[in-house]
N, C-alpha and C. Protein backbone atom coordinates (compact mmCIF):
# COMPACT_ATOMS: atom_id res chain seq x y z
N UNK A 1 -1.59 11.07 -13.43
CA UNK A 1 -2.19 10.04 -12.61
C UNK A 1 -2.74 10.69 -11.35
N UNK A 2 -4.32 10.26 -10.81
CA UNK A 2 -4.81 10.91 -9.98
C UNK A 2 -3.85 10.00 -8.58
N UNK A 3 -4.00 10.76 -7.20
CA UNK A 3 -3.25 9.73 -6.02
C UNK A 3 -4.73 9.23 -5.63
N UNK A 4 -4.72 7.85 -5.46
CA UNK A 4 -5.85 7.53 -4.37
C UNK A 4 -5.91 7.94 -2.88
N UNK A 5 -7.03 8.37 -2.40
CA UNK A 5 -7.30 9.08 -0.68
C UNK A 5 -8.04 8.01 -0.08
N UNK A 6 -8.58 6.60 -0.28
CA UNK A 6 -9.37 5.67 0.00
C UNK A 6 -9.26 4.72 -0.47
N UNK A 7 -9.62 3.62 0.02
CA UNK A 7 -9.76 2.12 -0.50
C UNK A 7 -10.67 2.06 -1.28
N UNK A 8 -10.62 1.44 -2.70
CA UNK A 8 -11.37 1.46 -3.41
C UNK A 8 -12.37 -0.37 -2.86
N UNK A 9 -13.68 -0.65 -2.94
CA UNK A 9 -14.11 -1.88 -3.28
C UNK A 9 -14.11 -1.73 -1.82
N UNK A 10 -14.75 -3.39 -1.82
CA UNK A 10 -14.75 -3.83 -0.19
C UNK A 10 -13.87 -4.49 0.06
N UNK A 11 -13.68 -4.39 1.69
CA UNK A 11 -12.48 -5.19 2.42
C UNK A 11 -12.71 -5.91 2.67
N UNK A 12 -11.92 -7.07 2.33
CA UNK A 12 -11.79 -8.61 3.48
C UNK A 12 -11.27 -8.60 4.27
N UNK A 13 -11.85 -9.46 5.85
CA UNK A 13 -11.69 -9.56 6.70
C UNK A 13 -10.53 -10.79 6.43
N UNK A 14 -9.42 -10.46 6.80
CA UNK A 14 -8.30 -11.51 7.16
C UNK A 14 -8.37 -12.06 8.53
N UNK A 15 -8.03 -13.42 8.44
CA UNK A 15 -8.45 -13.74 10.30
C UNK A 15 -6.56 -14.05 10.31
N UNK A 16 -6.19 -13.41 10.85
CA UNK A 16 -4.49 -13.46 11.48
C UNK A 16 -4.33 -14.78 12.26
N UNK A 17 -4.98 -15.29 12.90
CA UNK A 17 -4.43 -16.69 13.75
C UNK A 17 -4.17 -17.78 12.74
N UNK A 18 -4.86 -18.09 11.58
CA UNK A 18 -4.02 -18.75 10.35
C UNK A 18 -2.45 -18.68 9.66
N UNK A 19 -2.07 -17.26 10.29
CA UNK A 19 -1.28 -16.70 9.39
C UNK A 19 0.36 -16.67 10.25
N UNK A 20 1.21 -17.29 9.77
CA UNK A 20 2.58 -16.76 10.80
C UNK A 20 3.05 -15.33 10.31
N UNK A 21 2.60 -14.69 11.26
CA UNK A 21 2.94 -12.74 11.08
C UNK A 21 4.20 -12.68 11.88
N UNK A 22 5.11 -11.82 10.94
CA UNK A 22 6.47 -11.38 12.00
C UNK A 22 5.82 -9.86 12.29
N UNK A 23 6.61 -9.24 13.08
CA UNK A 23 6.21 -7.68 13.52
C UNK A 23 7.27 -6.68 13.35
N UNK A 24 7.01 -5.18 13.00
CA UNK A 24 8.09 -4.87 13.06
C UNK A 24 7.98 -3.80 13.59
N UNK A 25 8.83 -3.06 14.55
CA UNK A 25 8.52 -1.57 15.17
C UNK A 25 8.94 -0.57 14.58
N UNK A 26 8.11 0.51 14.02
CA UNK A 26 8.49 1.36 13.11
C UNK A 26 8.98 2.56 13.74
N UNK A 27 8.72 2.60 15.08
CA UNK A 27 8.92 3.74 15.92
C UNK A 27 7.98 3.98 17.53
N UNK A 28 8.82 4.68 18.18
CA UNK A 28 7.96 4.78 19.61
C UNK A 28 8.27 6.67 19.69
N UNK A 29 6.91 6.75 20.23
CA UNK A 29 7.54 8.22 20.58
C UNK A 29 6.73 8.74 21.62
N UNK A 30 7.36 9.50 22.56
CA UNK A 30 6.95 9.92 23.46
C UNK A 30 5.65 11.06 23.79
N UNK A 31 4.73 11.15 23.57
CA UNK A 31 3.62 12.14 23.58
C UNK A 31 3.02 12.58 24.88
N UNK A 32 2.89 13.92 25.08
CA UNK A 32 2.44 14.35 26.38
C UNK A 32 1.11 15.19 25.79
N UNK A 33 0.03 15.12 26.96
CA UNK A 33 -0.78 15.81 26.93
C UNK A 33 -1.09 16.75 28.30
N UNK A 34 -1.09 17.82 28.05
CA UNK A 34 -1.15 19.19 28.70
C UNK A 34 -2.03 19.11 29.28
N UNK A 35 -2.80 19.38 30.74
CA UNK A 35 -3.97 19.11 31.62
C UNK A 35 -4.00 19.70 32.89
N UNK A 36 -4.81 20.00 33.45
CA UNK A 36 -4.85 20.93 34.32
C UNK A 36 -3.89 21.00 35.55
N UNK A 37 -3.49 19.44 35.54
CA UNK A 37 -2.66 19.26 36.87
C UNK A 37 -1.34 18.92 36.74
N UNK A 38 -0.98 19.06 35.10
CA UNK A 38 0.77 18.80 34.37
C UNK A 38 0.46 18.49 33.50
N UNK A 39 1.29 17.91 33.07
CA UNK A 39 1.77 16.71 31.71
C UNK A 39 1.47 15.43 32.15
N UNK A 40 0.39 15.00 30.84
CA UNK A 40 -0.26 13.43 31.10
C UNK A 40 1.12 12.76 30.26
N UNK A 41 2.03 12.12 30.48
CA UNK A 41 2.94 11.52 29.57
C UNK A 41 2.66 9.80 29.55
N UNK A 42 2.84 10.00 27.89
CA UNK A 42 2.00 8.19 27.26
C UNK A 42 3.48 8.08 26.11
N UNK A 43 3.31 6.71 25.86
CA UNK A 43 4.20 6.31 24.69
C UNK A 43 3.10 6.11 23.50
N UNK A 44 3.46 6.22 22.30
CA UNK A 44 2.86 6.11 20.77
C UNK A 44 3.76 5.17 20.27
N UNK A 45 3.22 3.61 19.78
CA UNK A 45 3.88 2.87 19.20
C UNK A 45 3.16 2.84 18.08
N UNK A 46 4.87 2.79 16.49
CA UNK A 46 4.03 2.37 15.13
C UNK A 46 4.03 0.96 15.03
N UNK A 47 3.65 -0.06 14.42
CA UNK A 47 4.07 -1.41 14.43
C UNK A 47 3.24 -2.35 12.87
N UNK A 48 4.41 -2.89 12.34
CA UNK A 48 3.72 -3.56 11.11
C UNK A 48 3.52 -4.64 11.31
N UNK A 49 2.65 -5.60 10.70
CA UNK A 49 2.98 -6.96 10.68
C UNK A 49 2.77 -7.55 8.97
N UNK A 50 3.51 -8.64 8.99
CA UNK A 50 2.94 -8.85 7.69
C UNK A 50 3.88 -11.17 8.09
N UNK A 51 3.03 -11.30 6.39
CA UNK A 51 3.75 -12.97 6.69
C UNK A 51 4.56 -12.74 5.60
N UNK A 52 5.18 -12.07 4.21
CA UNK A 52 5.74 -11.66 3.64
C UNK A 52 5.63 -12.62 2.25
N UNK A 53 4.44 -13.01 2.77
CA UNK A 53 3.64 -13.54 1.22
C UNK A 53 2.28 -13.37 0.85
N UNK A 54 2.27 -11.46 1.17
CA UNK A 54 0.65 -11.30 0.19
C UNK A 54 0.33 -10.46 1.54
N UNK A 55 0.40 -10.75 2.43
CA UNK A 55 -0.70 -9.88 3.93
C UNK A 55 0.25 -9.18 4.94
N UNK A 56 -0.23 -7.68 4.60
CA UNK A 56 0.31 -6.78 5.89
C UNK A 56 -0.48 -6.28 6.60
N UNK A 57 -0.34 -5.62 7.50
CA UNK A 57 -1.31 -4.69 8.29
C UNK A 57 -0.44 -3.28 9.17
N UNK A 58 -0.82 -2.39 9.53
CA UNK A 58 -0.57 -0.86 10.20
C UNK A 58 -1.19 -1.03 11.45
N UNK A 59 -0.59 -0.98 12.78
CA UNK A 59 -1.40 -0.33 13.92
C UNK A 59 -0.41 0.55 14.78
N UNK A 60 -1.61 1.73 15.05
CA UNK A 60 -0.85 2.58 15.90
C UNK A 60 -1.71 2.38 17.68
N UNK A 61 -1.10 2.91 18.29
CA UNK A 61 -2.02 2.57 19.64
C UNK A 61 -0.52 3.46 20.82
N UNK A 62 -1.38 3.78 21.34
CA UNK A 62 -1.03 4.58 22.65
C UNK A 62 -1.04 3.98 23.90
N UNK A 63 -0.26 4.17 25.25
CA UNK A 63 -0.12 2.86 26.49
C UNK A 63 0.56 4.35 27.45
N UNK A 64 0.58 4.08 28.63
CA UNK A 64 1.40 4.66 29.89
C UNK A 64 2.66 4.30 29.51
N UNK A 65 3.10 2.59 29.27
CA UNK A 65 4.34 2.03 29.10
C UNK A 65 4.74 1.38 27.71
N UNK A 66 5.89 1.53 27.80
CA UNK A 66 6.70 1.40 26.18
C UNK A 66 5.59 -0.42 25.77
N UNK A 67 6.03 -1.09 26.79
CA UNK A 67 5.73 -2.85 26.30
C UNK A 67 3.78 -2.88 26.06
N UNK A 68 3.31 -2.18 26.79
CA UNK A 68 1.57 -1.99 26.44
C UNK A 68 1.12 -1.67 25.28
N UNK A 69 2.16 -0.44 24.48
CA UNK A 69 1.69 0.63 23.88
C UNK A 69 2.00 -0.64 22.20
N UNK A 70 2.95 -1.10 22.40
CA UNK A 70 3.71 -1.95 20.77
C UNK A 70 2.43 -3.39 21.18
N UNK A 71 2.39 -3.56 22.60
CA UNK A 71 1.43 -4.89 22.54
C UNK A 71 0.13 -4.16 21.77
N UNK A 72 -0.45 -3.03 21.99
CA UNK A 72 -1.67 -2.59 21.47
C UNK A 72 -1.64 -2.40 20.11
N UNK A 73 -0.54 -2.35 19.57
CA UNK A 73 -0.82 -1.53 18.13
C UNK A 73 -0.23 -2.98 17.34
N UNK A 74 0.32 -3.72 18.18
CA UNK A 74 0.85 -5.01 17.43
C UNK A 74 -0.92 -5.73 17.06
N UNK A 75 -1.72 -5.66 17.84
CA UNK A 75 -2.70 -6.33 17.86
C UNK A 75 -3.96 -5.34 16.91
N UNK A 76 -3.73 -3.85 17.10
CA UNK A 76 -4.34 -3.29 15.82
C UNK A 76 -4.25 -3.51 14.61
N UNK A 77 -3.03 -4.05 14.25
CA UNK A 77 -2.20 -4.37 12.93
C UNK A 77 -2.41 -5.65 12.69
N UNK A 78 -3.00 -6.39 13.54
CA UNK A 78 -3.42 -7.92 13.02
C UNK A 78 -5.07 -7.63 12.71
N UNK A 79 -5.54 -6.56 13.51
CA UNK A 79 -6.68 -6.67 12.85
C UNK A 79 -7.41 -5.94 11.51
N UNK A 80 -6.22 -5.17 11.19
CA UNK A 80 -6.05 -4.51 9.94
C UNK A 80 -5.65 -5.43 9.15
N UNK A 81 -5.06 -6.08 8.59
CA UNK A 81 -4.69 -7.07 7.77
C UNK A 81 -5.73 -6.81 6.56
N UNK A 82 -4.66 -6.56 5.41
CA UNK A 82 -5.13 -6.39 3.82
C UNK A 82 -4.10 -7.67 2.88
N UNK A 83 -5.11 -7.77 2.09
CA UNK A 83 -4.39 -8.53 0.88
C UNK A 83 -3.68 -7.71 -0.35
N UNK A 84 -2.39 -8.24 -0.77
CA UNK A 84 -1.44 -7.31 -1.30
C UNK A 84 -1.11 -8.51 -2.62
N UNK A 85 -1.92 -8.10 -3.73
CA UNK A 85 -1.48 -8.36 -5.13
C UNK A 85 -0.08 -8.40 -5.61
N UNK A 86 0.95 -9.46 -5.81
CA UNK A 86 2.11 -9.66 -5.82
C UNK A 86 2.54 -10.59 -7.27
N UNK A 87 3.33 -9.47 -8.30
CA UNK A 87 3.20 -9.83 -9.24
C UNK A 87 4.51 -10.41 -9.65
N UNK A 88 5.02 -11.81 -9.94
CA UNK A 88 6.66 -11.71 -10.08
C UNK A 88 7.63 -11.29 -8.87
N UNK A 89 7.21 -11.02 -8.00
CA UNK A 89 7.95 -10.16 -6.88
C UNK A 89 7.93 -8.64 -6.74
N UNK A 90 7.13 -8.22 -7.76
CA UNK A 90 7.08 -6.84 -7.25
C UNK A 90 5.19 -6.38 -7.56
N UNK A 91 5.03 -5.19 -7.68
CA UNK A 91 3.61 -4.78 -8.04
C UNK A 91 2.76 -4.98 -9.30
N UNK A 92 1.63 -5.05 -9.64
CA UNK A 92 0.76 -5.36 -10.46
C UNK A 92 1.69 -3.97 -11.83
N UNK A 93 1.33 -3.29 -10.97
CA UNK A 93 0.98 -1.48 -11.67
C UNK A 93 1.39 -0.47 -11.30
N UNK A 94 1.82 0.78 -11.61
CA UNK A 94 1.89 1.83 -10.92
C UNK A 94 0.96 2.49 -10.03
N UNK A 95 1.40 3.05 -9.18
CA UNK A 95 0.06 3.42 -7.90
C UNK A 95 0.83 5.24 -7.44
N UNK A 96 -0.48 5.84 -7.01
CA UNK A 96 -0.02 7.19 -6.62
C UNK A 96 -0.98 7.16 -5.35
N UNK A 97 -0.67 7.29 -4.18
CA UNK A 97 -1.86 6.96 -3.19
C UNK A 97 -1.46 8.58 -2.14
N UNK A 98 -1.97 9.54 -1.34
CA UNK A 98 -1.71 10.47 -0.84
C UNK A 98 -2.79 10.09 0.57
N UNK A 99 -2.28 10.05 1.93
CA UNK A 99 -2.97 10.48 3.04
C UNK A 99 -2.07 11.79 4.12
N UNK A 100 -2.94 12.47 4.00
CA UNK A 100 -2.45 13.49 4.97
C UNK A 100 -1.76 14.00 3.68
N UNK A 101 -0.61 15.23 4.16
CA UNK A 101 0.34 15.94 3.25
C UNK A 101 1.19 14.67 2.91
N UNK A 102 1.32 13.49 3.09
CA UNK A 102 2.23 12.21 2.58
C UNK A 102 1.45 11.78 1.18
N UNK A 103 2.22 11.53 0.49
CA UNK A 103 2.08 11.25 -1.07
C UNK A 103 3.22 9.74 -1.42
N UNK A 104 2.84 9.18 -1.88
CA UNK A 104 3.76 7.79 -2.47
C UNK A 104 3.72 7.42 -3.65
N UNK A 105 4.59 6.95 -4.63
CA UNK A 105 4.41 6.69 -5.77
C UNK A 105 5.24 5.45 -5.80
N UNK A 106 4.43 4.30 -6.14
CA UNK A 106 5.32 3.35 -6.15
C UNK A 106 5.34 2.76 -7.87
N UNK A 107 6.27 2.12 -8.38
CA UNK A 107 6.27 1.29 -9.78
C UNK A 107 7.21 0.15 -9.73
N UNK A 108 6.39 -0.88 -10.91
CA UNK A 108 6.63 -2.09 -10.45
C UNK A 108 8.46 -2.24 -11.18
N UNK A 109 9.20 -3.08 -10.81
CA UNK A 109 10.32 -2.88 -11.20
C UNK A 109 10.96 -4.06 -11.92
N UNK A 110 12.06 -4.35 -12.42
CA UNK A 110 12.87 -5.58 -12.08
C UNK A 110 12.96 -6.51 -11.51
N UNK A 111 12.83 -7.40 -11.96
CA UNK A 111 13.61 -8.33 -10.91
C UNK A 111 15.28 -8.36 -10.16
N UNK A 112 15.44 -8.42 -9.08
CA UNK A 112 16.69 -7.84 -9.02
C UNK A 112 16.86 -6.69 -8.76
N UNK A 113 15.93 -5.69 -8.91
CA UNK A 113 16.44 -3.96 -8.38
C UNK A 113 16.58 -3.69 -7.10
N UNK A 114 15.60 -4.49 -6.07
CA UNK A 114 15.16 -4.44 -4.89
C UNK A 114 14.46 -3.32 -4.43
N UNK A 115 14.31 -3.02 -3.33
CA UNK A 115 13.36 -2.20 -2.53
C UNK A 115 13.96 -0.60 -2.43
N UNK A 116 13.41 0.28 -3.69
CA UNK A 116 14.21 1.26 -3.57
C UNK A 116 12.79 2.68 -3.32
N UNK A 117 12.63 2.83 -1.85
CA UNK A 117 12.19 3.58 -1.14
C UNK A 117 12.40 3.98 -0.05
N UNK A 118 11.70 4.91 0.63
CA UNK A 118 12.36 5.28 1.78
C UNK A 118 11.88 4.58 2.88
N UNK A 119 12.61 4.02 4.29
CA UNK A 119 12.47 3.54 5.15
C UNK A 119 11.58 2.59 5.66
N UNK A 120 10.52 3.62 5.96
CA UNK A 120 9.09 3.16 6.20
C UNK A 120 8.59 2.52 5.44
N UNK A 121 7.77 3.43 3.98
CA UNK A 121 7.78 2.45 3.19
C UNK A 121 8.29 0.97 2.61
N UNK A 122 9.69 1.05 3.07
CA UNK A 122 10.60 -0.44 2.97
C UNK A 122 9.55 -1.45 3.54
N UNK A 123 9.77 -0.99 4.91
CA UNK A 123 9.70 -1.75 5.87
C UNK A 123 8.14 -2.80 5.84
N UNK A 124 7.05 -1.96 5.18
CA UNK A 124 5.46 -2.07 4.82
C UNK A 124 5.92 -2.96 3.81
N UNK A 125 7.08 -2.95 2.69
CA UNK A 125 6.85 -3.68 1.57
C UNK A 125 7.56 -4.97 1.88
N UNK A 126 8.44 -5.30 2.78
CA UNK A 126 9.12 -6.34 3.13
C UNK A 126 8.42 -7.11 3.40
N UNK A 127 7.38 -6.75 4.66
CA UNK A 127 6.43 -7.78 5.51
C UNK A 127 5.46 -8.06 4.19
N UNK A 128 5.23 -7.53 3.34
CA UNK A 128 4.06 -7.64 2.54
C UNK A 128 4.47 -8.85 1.58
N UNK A 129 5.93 -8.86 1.41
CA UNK A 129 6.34 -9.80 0.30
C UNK A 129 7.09 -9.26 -0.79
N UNK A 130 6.93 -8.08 -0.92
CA UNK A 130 7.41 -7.37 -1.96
C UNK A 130 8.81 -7.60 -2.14
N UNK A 131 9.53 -7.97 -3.40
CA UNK A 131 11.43 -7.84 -3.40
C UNK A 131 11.57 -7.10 -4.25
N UNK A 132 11.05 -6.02 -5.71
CA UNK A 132 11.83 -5.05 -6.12
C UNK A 132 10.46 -4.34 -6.40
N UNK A 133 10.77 -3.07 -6.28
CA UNK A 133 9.55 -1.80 -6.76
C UNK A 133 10.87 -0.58 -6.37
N UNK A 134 10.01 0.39 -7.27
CA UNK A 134 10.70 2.02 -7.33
C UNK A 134 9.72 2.79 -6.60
N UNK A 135 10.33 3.25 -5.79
CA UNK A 135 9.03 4.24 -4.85
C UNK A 135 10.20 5.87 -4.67
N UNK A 136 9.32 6.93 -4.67
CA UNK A 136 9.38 8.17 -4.05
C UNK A 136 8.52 8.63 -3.37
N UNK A 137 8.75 9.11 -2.13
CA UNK A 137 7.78 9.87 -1.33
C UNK A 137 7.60 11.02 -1.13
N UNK A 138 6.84 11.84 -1.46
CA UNK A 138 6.65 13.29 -2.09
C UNK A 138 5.39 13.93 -0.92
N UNK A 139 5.76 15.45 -0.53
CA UNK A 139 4.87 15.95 0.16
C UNK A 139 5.68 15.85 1.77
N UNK A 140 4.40 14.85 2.64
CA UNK A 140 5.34 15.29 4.36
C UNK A 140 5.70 14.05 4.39
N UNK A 141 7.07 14.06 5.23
CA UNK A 141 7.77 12.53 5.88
C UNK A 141 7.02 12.54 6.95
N UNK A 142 5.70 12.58 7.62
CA UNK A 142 5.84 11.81 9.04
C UNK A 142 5.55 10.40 8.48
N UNK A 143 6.38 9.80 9.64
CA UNK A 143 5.86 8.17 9.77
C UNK A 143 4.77 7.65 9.62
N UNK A 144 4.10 7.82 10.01
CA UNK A 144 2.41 7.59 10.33
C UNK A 144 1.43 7.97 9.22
N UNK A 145 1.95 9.35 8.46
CA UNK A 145 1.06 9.12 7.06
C UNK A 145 2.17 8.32 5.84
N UNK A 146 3.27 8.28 6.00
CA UNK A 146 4.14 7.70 4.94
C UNK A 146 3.55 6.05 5.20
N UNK A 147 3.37 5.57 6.50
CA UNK A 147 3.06 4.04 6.29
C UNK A 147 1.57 4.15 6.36
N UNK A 148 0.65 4.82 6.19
CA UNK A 148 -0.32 4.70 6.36
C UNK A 148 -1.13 5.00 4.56
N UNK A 149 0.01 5.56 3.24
CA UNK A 149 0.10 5.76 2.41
C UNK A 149 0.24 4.70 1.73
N UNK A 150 1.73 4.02 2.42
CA UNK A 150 1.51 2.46 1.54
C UNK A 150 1.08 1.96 1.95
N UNK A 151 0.81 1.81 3.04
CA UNK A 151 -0.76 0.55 3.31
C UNK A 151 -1.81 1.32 2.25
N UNK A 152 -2.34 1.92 2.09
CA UNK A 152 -3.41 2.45 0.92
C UNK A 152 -3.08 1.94 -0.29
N UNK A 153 -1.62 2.42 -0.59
CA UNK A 153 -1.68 2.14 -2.24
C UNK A 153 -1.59 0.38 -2.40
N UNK A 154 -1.33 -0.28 -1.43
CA UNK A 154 -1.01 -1.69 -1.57
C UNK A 154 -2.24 -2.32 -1.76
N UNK A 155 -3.58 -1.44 -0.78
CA UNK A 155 -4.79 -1.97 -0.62
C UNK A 155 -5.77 -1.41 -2.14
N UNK A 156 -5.38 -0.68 -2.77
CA UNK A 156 -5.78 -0.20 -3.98
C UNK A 156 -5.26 -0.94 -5.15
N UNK A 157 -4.34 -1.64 -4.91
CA UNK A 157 -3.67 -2.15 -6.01
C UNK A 157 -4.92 -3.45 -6.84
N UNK A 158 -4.87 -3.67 -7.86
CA UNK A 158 -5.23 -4.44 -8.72
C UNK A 158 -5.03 -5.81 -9.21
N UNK A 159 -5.78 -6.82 -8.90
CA UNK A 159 -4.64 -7.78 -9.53
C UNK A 159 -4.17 -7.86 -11.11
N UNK A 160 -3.32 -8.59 -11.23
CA UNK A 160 -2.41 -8.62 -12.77
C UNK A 160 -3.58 -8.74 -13.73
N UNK A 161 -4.62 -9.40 -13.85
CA UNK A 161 -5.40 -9.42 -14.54
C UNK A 161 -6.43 -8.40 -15.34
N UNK A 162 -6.88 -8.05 -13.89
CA UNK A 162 -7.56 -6.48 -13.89
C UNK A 162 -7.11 -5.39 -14.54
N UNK A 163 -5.58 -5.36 -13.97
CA UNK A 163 -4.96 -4.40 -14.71
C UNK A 163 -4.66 -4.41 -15.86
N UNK A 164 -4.75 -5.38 -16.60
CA UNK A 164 -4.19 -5.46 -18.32
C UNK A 164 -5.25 -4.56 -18.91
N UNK A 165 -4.55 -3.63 -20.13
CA UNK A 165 -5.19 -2.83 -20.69
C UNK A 165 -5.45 -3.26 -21.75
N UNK A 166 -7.61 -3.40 -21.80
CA UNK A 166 -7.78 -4.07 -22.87
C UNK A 166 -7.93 -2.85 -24.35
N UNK A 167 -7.54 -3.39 -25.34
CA UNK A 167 -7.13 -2.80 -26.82
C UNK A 167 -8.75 -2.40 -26.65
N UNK A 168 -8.81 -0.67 -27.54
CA UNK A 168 -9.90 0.17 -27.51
C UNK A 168 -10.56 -0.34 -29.12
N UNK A 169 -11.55 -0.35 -28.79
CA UNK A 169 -12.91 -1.10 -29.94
C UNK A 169 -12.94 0.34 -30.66
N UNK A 170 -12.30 0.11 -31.73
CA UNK A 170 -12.82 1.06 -32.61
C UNK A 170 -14.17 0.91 -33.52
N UNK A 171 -15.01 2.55 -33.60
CA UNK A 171 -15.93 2.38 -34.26
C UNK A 171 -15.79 2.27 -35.55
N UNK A 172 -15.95 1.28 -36.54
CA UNK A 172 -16.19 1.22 -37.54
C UNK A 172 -17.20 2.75 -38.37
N UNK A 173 -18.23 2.59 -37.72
CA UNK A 173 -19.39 2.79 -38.56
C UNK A 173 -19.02 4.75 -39.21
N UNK A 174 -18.42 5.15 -37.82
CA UNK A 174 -17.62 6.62 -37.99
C UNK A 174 -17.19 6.84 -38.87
N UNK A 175 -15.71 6.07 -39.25
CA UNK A 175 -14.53 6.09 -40.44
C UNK A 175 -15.22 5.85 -41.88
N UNK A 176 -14.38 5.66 -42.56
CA UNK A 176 -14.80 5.26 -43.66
C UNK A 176 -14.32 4.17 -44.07
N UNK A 177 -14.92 2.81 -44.33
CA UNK A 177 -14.05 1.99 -44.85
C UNK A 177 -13.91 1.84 -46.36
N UNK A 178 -12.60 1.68 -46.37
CA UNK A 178 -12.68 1.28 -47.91
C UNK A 178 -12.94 0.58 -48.72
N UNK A 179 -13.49 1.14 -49.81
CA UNK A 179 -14.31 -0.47 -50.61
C UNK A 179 -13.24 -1.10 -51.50
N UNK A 180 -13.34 -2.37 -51.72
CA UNK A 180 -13.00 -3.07 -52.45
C UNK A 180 -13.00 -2.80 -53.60
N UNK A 181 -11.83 -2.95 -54.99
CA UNK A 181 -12.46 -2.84 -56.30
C UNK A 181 -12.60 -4.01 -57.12
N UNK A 182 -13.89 -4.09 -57.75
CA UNK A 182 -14.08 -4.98 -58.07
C UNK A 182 -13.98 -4.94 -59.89
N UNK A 183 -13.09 -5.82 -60.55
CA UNK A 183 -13.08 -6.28 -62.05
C UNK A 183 -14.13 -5.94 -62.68
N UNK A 184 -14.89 -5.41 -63.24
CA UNK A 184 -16.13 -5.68 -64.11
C UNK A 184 -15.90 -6.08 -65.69
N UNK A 185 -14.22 -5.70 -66.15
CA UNK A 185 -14.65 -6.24 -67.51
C UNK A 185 -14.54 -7.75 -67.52
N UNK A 186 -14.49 -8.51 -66.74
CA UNK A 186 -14.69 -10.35 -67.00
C UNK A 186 -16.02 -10.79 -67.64
């Protein structure tokens, strides 16, 4: 299976003020930038949102202060908002999606298995709606390409329909068919 690096098709614009989004903070971290007169020091907030029936979104965003930096990326993440194909409670299909050295493989599961991936990833599939899939994450753990991976493979996904594999049309005319035998002494 190839990993997807892009969204396949076009995106819809989700308008978030319809939608009751919870948020979730995936992480803050402290980043300095080096400059002629010291260290410029900023906070980096990750932040998800999702309504946990069908629509998530990713924003990252940078601030001086911890409460600026999660308000900015809370509001990137509403304007990211993708639609997430939800089959039975878990995924359409299997998906292999790779950004950066981060790689994800998610498959659809049980009912009942629950959310068996790592962290981040969880956290993207909760808000999304998701209750059982099998995921491994292969390649680099940072945060930022691991949720930025399943936001891809979620946005690549297929609906149930699409995905059914239709039975291959064989050529007749190739093979040989066999003839019939027919009685002649009557």
């Amino acid at each position: 299976m190839k990993a997807v690096t892009k969204i396949r098709g076009k995106k819809v614009k989700i308008d978030a003020s319809e939608l009751s989004l919870e948020e979730k903070l995936l992480g803050i971290d402290r980043v300095t930038k080096v400059v002629k007169g010291g260290k410029h020091l900023r906070f980096r907030a990750l932040v998800v949102v999702g309504d946990r029936n069908g629509h998530v979104g990713f924003g990252l965003a940078k601030a001086a202060g911890v409460p600026e930096a999660v308000r900015k990326a809370s509001a990137m993440a509403k304007k990211e908002l993708i639609q997430v194909p939800i089959k039975d409670g878990t995924i359409p299909h299997e998906i292999l999606a790779k950004f950066g050295a981060s790689m994800l493989l998610l498959k659809p599961a049980a009912p009942g298995t629950g959310l068996i991936v790592n962290n981040i990833a969880r956290a993207v599939l909760e808000l999304a709606g998701i209750k059982d899939v099998l995921g491994k994450s292969l390649g680099g753990a940072s945060k930022i390409n691991v949720a930025k991976a399943t936001v891809l493979a979620l946005a690549n996904l297929r609906k149930s329909e699409e995905a059914a594999i239709q039975p291959a049309l064989t050529d007749v005319s190739a093979g040989e068919v066999p003839e019939e035998k027919v009685d002649e002494t009557e």
